[in-house]
Protein backbone atom coordinates (compact mmCIF):
# COMPACT_ATOMS: atom_id res chain seq x y z
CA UNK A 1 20.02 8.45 -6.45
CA UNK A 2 19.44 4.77 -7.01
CA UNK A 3 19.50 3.62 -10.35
CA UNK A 4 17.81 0.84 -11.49
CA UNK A 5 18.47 -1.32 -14.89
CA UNK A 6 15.94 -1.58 -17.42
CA UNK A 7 15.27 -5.31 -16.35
CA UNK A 8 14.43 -4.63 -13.06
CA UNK A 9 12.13 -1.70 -14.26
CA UNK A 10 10.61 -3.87 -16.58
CA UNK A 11 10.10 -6.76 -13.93
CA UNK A 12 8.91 -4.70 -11.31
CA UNK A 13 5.95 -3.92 -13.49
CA UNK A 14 4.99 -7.10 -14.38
CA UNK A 15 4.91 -7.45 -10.47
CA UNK A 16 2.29 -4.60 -10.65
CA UNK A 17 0.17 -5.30 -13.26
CA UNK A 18 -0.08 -9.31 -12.33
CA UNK A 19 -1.64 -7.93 -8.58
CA UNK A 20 -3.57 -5.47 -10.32
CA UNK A 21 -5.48 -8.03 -13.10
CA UNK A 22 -6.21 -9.69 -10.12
CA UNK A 23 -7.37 -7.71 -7.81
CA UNK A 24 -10.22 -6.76 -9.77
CA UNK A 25 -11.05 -10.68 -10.49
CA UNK A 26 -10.72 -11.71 -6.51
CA UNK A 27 -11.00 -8.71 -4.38
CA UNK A 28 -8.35 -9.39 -2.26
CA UNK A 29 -5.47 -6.51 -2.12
CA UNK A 30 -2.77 -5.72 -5.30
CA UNK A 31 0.05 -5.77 -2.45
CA UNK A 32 -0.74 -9.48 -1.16
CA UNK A 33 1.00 -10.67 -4.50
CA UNK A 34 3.05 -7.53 -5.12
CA UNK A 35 4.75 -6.80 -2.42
CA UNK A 36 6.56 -10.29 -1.82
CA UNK A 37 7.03 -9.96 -5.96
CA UNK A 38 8.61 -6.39 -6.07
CA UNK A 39 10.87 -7.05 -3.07
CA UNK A 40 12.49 -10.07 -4.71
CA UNK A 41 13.22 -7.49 -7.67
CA UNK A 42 14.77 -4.81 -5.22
CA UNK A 43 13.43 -3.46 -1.61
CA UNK A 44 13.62 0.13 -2.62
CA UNK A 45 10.08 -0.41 -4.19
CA UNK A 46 8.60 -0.96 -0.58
CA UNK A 47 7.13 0.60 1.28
CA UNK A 48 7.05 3.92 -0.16
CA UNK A 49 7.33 4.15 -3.86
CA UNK A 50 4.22 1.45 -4.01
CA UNK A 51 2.02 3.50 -1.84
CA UNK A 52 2.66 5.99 -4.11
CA UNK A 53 2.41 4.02 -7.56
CA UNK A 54 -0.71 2.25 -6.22
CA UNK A 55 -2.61 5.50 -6.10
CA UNK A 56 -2.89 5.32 -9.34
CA UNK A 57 -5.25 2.51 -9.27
CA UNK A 58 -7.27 3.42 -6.45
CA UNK A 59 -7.88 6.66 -7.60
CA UNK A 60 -9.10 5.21 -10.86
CA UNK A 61 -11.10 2.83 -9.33
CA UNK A 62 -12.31 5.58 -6.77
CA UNK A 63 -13.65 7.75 -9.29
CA UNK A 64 -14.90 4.96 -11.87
CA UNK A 65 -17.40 4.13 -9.06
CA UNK A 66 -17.82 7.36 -6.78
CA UNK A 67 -21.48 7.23 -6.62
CA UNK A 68 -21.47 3.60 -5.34
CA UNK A 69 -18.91 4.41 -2.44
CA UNK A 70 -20.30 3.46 0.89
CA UNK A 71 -19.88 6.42 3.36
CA UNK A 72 -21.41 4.69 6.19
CA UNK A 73 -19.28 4.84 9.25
CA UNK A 74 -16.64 6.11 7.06
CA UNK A 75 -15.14 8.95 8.79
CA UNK A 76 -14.57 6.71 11.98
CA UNK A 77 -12.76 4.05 9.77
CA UNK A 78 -10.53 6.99 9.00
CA UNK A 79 -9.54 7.58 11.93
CA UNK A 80 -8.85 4.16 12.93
CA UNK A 81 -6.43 4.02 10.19
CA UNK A 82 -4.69 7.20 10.46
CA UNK A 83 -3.77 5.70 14.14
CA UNK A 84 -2.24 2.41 12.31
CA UNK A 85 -0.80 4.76 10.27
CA UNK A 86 1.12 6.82 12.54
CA UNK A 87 1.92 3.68 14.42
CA UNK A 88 3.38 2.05 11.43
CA UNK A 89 5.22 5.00 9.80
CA UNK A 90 7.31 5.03 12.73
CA UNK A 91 7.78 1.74 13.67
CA UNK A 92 9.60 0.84 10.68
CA UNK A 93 12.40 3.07 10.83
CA UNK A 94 13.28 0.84 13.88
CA UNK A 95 13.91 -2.29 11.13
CA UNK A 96 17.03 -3.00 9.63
CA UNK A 97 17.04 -2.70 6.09
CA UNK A 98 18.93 -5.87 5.67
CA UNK A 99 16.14 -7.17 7.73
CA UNK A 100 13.52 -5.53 6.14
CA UNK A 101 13.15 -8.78 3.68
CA UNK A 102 11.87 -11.06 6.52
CA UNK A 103 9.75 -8.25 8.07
CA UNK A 104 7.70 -7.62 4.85
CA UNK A 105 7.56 -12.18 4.17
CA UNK A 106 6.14 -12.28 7.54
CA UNK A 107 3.29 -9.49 6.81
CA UNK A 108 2.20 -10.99 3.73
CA UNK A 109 1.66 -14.42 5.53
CA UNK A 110 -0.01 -13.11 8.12
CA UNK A 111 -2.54 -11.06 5.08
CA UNK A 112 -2.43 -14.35 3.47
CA UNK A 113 -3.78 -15.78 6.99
CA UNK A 114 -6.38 -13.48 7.39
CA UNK A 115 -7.49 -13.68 4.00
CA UNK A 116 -7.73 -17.64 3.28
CA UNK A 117 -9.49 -17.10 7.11
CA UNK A 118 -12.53 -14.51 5.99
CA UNK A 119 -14.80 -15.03 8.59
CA UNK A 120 -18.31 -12.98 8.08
CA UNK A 121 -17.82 -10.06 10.36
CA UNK A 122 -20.71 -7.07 11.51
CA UNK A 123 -19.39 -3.50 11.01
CA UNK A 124 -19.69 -2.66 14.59
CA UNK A 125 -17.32 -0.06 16.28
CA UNK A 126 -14.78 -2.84 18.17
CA UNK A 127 -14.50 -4.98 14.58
CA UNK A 128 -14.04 -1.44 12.54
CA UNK A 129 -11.36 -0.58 15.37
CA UNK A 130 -9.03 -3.41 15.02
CA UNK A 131 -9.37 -3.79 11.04
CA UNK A 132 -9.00 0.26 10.83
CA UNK A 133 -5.43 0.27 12.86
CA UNK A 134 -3.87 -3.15 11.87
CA UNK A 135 -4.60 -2.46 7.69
CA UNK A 136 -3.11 0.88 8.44
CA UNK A 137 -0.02 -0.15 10.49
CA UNK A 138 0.11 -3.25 8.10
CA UNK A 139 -0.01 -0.05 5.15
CA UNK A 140 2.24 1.76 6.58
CA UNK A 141 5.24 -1.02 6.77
CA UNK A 142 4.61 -3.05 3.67
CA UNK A 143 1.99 -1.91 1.99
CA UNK A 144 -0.25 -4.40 2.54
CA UNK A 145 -3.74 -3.39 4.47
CA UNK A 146 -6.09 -4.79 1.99
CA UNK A 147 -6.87 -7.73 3.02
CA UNK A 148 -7.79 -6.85 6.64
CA UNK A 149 -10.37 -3.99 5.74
CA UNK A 150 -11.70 -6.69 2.70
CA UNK A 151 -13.10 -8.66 5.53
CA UNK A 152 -15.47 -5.91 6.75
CA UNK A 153 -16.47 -4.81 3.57
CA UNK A 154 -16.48 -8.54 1.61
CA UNK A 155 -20.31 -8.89 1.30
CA UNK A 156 -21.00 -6.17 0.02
CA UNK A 157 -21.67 -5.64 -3.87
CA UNK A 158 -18.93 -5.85 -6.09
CA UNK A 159 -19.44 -2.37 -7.42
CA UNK A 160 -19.39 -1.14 -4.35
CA UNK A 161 -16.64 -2.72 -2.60
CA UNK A 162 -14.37 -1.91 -5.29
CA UNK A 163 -15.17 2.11 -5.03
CA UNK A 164 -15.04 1.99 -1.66
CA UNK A 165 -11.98 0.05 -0.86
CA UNK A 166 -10.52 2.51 -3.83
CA UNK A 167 -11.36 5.82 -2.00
CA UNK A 168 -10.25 4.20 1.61
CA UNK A 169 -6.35 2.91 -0.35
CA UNK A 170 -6.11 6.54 -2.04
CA UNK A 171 -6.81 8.64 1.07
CA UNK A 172 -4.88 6.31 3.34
CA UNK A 173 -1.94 6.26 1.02
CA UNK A 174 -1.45 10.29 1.27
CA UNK A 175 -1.98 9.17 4.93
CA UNK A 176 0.66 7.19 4.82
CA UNK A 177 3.17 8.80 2.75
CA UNK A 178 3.28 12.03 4.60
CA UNK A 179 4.09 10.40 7.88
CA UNK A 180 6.79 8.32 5.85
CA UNK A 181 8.62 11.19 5.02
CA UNK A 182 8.04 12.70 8.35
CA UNK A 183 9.53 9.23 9.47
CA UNK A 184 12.66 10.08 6.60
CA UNK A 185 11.75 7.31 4.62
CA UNK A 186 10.08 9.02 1.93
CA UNK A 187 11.50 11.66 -0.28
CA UNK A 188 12.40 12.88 -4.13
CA UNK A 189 14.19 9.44 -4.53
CA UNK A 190 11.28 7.24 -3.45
CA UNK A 191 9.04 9.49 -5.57
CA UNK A 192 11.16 8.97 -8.80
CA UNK A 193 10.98 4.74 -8.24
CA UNK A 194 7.42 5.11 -7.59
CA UNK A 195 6.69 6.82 -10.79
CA UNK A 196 8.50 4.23 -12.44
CA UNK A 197 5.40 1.79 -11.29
CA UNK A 198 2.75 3.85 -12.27
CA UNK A 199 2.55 2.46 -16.25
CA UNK A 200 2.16 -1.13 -14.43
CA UNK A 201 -0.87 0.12 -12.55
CA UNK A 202 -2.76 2.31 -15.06
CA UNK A 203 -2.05 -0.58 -17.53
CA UNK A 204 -3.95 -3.49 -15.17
CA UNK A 205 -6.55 -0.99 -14.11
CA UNK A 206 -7.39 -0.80 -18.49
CA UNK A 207 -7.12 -4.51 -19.51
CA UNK A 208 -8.63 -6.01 -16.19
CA UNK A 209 -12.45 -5.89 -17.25
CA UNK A 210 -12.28 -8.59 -20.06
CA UNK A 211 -9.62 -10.83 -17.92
CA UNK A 212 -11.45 -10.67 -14.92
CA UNK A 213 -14.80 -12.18 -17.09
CA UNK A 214 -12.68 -14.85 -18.35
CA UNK A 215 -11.21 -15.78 -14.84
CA UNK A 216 -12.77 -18.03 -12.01
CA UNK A 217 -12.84 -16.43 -8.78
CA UNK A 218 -12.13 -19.82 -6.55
CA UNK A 219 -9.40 -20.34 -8.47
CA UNK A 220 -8.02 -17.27 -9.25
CA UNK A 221 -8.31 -16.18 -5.11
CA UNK A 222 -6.48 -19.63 -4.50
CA UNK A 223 -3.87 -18.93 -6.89
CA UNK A 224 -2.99 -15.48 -5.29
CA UNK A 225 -3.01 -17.16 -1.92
CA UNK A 226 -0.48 -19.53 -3.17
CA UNK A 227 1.64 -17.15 -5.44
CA UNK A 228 2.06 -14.70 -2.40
CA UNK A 229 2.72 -17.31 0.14
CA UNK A 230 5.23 -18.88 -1.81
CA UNK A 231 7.14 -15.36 -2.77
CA UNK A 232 7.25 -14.48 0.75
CA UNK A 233 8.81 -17.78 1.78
CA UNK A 234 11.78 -17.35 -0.79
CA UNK A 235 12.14 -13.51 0.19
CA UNK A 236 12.50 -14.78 4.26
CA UNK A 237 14.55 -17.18 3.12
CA UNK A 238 16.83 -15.22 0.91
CA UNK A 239 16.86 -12.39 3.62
CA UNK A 240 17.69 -15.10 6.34
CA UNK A 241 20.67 -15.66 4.11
């Protein structure tokens, strides 16, 4: 069992609820800012024990707006994602963990990419495709498929987006966790360091509301983009060396 010190408990969920605050002032994914955040702390936290912690949020968010989620073309999506999924949850036990740094710096600059990038797409079936199985295979390594389905769903309301997004995260992280541990990279220890993230989660999903009014969205999405490119620079780095 991995044991952890109180500091690094204590830092790891600032990590969490910094990407949470701000997810619900810029829509763009928790694990953009967390993941590069929580891996300079320790790597144990990803992938597995935030999927798990994150659920917390999503399913809060899921059920705070269930009559505004948008079920339109949502089964398919599913499906889309599950393949991503599958294709992730198994690709990563083929990365070294003393590699595992550079792997997860390079992810969040490609989210970071796509993102900054947010070009208006249509929900058609080829667009749903592509975002469906890269967010999921991006999930299933990092942690990180939030940004990519964001862009299909970005012009939509708020209210919506955020319940929707919320029930897509908490389904695809059971998704995701089962074929982790069917991968052996999810078990009882993962479980006990995800748990240790939850308080993090559940405590930015409560204060958000009144931080999110007092934030600006330009600069607030700008500041992620820069806070998450930067962290995954230094984690490459670090891992490099």
């Amino acid at each position: 069992m991995i044991t952890l010190s109180p500091a690094s408990i204590i830092a790891a969920n600032l990590a969490v609820l910094v990407g949470a605050i701000l997810q619900a002032s810029t829509g763009l994914g928790s694990g953009l800012i967390i993941v590069p955040l929580l891996a300079l702390v320790s790597l144990v936290f990803v992938p597995g024990p935030l999927v798990l912690a994150s659920m917390a949020l999503s399913g809060l968010m899921a059920w705070q707006g269930r009559r505004e989620i948008d079920r339109h073309g949502l089964p398919l999506l599913m499906v889309f994602l599950l393949v991503g999924i599958v294709l992730g949850a198994f690709s990563i036990s083929a990365i070294p963990v003393q590699r595992a740094g550079i792997a997860f710096g390079v992810l969040v600059l490609v989210a970071v990419a796509v993102s900054a990038s947010m070009p208006r797409l249509r929900r058609t079936l080829p667009v749903a495709a592509g975002a469906g199985v890269l967010s999921g295979f991006m999930g299933a390594i990092s942690g990180i498929g939030a940004p990519v389905l964001a862009l299909i769903y970005q012009h939509e309301e708020p209210r919506v987006l955020r319940a929707t997004l919320g029930f897509i995260f908490f389904l695809s992280s059971i998704a995701i966790l089962v074929c982790l541990h069917l991968a052996g990279r999810f078990g009882w220890q993962e479980i006990w360091l995800g748990l240790w993230l939850v308080p993090g989660y559940v405590l930015g999903f409560l204060v958000a509301p009144p931080i999110a009014r007092l934030l600006d969205r330009g600069n607030s999405r700008l500041a992620v983009l820069i806070i998450s490119s930067l962290s995954a620079i230094v984690l490459i780095v670090r891992s490099l060396a």
